[in-house]
PDB file of N, CA and C in Angstrom:
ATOM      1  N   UNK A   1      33.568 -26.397  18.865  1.00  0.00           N
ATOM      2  CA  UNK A   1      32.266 -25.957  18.467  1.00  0.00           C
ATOM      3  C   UNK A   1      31.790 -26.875  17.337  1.00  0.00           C
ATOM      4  N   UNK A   2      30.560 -27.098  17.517  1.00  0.00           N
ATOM      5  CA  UNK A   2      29.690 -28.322  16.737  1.00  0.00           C
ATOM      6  C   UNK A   2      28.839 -27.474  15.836  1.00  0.00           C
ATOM      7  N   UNK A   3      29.458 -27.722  14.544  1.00  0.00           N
ATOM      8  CA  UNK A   3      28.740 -27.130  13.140  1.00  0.00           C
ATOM      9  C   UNK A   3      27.643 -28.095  12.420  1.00  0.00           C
ATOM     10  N   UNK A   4      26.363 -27.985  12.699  1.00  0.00           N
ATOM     11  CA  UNK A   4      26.098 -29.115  12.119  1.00  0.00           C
ATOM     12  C   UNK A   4      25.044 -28.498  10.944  1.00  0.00           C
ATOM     13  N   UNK A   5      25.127 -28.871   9.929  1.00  0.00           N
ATOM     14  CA  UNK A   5      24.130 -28.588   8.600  1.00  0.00           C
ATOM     15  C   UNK A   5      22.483 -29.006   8.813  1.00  0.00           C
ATOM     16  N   UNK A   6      22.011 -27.863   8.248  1.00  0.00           N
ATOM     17  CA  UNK A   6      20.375 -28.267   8.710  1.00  0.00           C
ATOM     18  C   UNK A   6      19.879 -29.240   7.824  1.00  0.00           C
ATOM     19  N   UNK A   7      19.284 -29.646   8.029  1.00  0.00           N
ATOM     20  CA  UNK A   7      18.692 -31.182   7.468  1.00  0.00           C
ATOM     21  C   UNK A   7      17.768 -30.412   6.725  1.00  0.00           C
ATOM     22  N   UNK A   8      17.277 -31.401   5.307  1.00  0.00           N
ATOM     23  CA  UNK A   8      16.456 -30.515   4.207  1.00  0.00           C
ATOM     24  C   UNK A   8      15.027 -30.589   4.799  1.00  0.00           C
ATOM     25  N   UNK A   9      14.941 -31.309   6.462  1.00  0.00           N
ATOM     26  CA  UNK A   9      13.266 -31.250   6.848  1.00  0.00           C
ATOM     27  C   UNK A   9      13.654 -30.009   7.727  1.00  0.00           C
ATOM     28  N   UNK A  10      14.765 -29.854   8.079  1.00  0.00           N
ATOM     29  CA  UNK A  10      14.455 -28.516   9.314  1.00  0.00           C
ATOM     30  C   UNK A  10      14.758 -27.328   8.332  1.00  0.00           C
ATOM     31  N   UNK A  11      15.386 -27.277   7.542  1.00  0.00           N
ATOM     32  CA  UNK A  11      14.963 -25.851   6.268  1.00  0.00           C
ATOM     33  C   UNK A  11      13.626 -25.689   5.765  1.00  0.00           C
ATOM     34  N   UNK A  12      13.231 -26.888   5.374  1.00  0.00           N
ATOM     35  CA  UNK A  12      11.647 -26.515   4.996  1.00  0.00           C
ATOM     36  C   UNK A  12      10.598 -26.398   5.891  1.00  0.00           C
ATOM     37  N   UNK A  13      11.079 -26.428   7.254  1.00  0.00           N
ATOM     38  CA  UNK A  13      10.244 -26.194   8.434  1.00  0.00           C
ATOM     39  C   UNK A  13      10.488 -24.472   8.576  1.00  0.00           C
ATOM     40  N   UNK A  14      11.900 -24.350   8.352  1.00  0.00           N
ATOM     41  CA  UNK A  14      12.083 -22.645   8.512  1.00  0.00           C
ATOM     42  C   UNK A  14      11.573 -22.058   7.513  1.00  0.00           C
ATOM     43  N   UNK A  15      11.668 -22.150   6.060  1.00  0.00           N
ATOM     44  CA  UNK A  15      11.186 -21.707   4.615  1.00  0.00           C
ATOM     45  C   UNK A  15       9.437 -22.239   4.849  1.00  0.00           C
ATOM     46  N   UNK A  16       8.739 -22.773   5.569  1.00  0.00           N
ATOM     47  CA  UNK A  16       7.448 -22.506   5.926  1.00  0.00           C
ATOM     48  C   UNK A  16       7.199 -21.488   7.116  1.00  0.00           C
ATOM     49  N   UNK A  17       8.179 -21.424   8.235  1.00  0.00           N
ATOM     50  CA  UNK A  17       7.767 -20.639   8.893  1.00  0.00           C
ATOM     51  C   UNK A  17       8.016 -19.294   9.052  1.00  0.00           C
ATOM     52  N   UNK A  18       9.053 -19.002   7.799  1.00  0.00           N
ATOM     53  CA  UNK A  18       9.496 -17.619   7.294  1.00  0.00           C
ATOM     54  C   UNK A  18       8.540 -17.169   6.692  1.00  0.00           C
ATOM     55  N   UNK A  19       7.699 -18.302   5.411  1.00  0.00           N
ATOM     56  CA  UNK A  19       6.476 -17.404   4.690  1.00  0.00           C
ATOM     57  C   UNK A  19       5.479 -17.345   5.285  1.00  0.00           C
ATOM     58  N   UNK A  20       5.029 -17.973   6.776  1.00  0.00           N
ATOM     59  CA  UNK A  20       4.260 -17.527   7.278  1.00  0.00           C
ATOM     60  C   UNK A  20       4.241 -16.117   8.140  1.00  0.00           C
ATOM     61  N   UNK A  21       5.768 -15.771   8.310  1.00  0.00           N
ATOM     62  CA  UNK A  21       5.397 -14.559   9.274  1.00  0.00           C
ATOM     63  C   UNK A  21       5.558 -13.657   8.298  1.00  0.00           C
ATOM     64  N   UNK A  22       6.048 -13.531   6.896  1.00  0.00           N
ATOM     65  CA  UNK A  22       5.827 -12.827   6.209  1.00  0.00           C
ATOM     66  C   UNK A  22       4.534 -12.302   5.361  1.00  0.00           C
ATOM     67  N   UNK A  23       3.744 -13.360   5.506  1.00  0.00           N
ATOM     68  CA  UNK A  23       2.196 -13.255   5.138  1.00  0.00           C
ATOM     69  C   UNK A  23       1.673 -12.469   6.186  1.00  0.00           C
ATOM     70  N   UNK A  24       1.792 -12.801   7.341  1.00  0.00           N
ATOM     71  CA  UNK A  24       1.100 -12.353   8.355  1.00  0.00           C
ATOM     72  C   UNK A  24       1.621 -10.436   8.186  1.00  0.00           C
ATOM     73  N   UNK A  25       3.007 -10.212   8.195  1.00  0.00           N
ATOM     74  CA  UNK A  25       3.542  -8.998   8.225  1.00  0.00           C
ATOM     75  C   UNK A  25       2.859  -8.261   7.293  1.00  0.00           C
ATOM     76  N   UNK A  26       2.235  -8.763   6.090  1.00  0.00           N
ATOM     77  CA  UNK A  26       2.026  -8.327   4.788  1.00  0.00           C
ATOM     78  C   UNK A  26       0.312  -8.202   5.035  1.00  0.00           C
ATOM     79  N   UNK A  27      -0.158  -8.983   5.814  1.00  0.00           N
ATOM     80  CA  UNK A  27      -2.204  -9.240   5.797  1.00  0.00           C
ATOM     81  C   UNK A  27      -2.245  -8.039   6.377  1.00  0.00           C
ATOM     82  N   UNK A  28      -1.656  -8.151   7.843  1.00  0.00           N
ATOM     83  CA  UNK A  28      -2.064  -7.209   8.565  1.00  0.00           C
ATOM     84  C   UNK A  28      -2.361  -5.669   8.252  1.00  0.00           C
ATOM     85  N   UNK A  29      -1.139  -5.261   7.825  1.00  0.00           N
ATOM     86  CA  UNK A  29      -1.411  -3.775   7.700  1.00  0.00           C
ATOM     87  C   UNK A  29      -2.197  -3.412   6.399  1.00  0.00           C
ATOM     88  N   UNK A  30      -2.318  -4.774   5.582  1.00  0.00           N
ATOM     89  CA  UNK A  30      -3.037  -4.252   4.505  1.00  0.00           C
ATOM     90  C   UNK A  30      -4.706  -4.157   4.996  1.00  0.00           C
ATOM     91  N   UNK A  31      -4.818  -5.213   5.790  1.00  0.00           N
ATOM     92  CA  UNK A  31      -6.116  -5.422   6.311  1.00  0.00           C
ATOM     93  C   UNK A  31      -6.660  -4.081   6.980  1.00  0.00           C
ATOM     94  N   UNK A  32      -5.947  -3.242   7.701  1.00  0.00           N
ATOM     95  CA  UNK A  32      -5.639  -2.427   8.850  1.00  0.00           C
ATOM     96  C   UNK A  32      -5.954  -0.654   7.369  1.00  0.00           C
ATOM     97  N   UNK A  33      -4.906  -0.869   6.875  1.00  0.00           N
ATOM     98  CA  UNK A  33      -5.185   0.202   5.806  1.00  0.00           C
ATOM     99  C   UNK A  33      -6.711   0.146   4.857  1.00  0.00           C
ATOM    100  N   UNK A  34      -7.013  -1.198   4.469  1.00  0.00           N
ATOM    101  CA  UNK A  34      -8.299  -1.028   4.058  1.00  0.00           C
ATOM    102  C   UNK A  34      -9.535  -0.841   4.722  1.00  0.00           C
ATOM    103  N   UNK A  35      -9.620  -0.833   5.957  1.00  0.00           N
ATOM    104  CA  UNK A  35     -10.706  -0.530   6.968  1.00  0.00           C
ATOM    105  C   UNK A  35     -10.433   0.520   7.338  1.00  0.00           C
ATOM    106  N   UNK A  36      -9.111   1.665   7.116  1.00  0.00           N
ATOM    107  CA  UNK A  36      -9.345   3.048   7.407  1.00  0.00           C
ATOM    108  C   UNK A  36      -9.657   3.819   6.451  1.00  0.00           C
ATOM    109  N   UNK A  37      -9.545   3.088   5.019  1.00  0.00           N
ATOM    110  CA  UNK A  37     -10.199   3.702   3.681  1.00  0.00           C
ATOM    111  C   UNK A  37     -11.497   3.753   4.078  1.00  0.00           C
ATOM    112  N   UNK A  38     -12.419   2.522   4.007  1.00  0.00           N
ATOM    113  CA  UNK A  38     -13.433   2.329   4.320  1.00  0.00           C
ATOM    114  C   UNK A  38     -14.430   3.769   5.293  1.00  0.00           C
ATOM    115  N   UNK A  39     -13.346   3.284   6.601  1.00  0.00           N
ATOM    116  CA  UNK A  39     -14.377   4.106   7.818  1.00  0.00           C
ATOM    117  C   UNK A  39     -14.199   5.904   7.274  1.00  0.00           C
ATOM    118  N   UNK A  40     -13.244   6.190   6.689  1.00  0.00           N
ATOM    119  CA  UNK A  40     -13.271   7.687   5.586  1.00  0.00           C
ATOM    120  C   UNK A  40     -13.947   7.841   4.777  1.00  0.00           C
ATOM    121  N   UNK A  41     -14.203   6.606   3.591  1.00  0.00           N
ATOM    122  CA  UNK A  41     -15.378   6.915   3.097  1.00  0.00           C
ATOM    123  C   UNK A  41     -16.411   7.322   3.209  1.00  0.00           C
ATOM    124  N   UNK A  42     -16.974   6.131   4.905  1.00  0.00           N
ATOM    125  CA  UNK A  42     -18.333   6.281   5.089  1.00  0.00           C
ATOM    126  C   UNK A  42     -18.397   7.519   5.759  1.00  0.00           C
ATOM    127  N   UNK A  43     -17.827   8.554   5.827  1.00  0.00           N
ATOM    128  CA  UNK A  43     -18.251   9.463   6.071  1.00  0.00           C
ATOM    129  C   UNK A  43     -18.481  10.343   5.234  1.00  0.00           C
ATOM    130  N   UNK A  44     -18.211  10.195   3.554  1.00  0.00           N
ATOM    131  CA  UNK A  44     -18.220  11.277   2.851  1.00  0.00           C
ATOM    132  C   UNK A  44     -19.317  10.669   1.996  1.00  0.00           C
ATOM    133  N   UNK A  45     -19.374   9.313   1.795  1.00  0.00           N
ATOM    134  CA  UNK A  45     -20.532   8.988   0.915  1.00  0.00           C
ATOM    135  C   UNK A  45     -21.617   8.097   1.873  1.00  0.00           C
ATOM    136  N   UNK A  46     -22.814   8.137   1.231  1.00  0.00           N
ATOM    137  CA  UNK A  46     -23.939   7.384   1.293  1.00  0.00           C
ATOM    138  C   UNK A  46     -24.636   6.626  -0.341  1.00  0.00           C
ATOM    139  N   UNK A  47     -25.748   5.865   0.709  1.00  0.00           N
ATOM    140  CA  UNK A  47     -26.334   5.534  -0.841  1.00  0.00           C
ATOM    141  C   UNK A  47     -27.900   5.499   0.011  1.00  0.00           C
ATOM    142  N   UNK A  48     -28.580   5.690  -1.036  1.00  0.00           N
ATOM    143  CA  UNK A  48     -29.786   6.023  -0.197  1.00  0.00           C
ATOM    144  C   UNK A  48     -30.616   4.750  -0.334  1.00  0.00           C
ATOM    145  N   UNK A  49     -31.509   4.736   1.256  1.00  0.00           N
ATOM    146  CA  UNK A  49     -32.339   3.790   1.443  1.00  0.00           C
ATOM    147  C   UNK A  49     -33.356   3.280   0.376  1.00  0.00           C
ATOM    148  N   UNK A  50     -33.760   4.226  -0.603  1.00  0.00           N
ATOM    149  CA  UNK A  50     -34.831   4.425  -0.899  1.00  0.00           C
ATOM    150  C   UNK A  50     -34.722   3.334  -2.661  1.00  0.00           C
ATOM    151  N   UNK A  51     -33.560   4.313  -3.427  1.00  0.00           N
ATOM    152  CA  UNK A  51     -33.527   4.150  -4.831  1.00  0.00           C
ATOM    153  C   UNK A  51     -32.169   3.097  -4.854  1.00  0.00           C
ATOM    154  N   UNK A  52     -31.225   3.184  -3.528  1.00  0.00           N
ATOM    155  CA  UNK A  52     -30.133   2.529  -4.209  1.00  0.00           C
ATOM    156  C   UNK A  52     -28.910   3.588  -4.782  1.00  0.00           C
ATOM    157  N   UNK A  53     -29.243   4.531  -5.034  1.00  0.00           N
ATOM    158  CA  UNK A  53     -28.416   5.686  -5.640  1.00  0.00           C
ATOM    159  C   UNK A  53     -27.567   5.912  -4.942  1.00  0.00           C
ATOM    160  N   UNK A  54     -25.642   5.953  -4.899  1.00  0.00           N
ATOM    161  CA  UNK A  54     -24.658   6.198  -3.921  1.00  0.00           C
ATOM    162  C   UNK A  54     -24.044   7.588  -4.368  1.00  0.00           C
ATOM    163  N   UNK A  55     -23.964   8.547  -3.648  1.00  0.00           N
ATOM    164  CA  UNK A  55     -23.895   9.853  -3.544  1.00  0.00           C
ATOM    165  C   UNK A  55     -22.641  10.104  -2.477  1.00  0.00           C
ATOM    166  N   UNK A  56     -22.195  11.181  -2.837  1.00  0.00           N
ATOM    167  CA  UNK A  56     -20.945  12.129  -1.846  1.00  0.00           C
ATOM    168  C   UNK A  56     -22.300  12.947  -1.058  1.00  0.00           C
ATOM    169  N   UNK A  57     -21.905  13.070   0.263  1.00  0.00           N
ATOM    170  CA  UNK A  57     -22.752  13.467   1.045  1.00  0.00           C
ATOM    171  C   UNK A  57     -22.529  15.367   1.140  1.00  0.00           C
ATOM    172  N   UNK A  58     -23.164  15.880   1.243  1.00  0.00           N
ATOM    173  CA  UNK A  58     -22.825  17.702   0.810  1.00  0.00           C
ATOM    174  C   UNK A  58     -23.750  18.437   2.051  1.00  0.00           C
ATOM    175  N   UNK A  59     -24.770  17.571   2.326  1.00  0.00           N
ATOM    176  CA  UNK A  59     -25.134  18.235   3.815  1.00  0.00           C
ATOM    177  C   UNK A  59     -25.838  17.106   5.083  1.00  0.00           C
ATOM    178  N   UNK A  60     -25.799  17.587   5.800  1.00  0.00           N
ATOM    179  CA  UNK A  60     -26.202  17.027   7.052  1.00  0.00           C
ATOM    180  C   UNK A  60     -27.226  15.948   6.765  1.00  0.00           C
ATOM    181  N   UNK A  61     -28.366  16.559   5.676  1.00  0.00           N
ATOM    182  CA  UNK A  61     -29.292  15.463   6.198  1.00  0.00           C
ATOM    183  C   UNK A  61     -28.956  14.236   4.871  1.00  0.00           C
ATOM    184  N   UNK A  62     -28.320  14.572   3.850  1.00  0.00           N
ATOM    185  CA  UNK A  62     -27.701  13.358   3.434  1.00  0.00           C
ATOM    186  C   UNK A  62     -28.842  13.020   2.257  1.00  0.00           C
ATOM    187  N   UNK A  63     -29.481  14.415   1.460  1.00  0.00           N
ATOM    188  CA  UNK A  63     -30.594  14.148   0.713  1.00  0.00           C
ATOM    189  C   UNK A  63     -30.634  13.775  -0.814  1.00  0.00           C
ATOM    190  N   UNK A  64     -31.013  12.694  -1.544  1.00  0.00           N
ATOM    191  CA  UNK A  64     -30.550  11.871  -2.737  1.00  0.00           C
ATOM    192  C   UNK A  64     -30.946  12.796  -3.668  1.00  0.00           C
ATOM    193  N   UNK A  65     -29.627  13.140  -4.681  1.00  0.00           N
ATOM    194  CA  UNK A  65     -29.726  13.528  -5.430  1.00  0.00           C
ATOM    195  C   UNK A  65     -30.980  13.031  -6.314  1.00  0.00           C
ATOM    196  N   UNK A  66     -31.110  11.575  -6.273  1.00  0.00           N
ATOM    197  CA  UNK A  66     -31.755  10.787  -7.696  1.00  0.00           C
ATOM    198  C   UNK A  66     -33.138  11.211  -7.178  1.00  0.00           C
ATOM    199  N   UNK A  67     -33.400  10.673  -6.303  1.00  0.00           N
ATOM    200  CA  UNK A  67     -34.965  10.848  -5.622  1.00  0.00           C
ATOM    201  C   UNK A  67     -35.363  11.981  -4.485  1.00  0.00           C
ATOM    202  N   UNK A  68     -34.416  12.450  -3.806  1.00  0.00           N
ATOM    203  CA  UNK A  68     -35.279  13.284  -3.331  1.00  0.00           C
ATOM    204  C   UNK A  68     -35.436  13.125  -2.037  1.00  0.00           C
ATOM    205  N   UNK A  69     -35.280  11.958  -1.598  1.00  0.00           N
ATOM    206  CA  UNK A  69     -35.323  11.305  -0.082  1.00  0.00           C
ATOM    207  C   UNK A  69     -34.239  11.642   1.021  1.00  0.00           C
ATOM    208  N   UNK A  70     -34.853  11.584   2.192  1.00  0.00           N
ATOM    209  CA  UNK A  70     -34.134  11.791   3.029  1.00  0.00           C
ATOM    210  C   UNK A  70     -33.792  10.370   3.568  1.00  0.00           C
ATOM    211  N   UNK A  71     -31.741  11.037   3.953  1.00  0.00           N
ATOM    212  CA  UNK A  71     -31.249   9.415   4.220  1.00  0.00           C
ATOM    213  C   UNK A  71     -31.036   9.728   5.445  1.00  0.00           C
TER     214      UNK A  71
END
């Protein structure tokens, strides 16, 4: 059996392609977790068309505290 030592270009080919799948392991689910924050939010808050004002939403029609408007 043929033992042969990795050459310092084929380690730094693996030590690049280790931190790449570890980036990738690491983007993803963070990427994945911040767009389900997101799509939860947008259901509990708004900001209204009108003034700009961002509000927790408390009924259906989604009406601004600041102004008065319907969102």
């Amino acid at each position: 059996m043929n033992i042969s030592p990795m050459l310092p270009s084929e380690l730094f080919v693996a030590v690049v392609y280790a931190g790449f799948l570890l980036m990738v392991g690491v983007f993803i689910p963070v990427k994945l977790a911040a767009k389900w924050r997101r799509i939860r939010r947008a259901r509990t808050h708004l900001t209204c068309r009108i003034c700009g004002f961002r509000f927790l939403r408390r009924d259906a029609e989604g009406i601004c505290p600041h102004c008065q408007s319907r969102n």
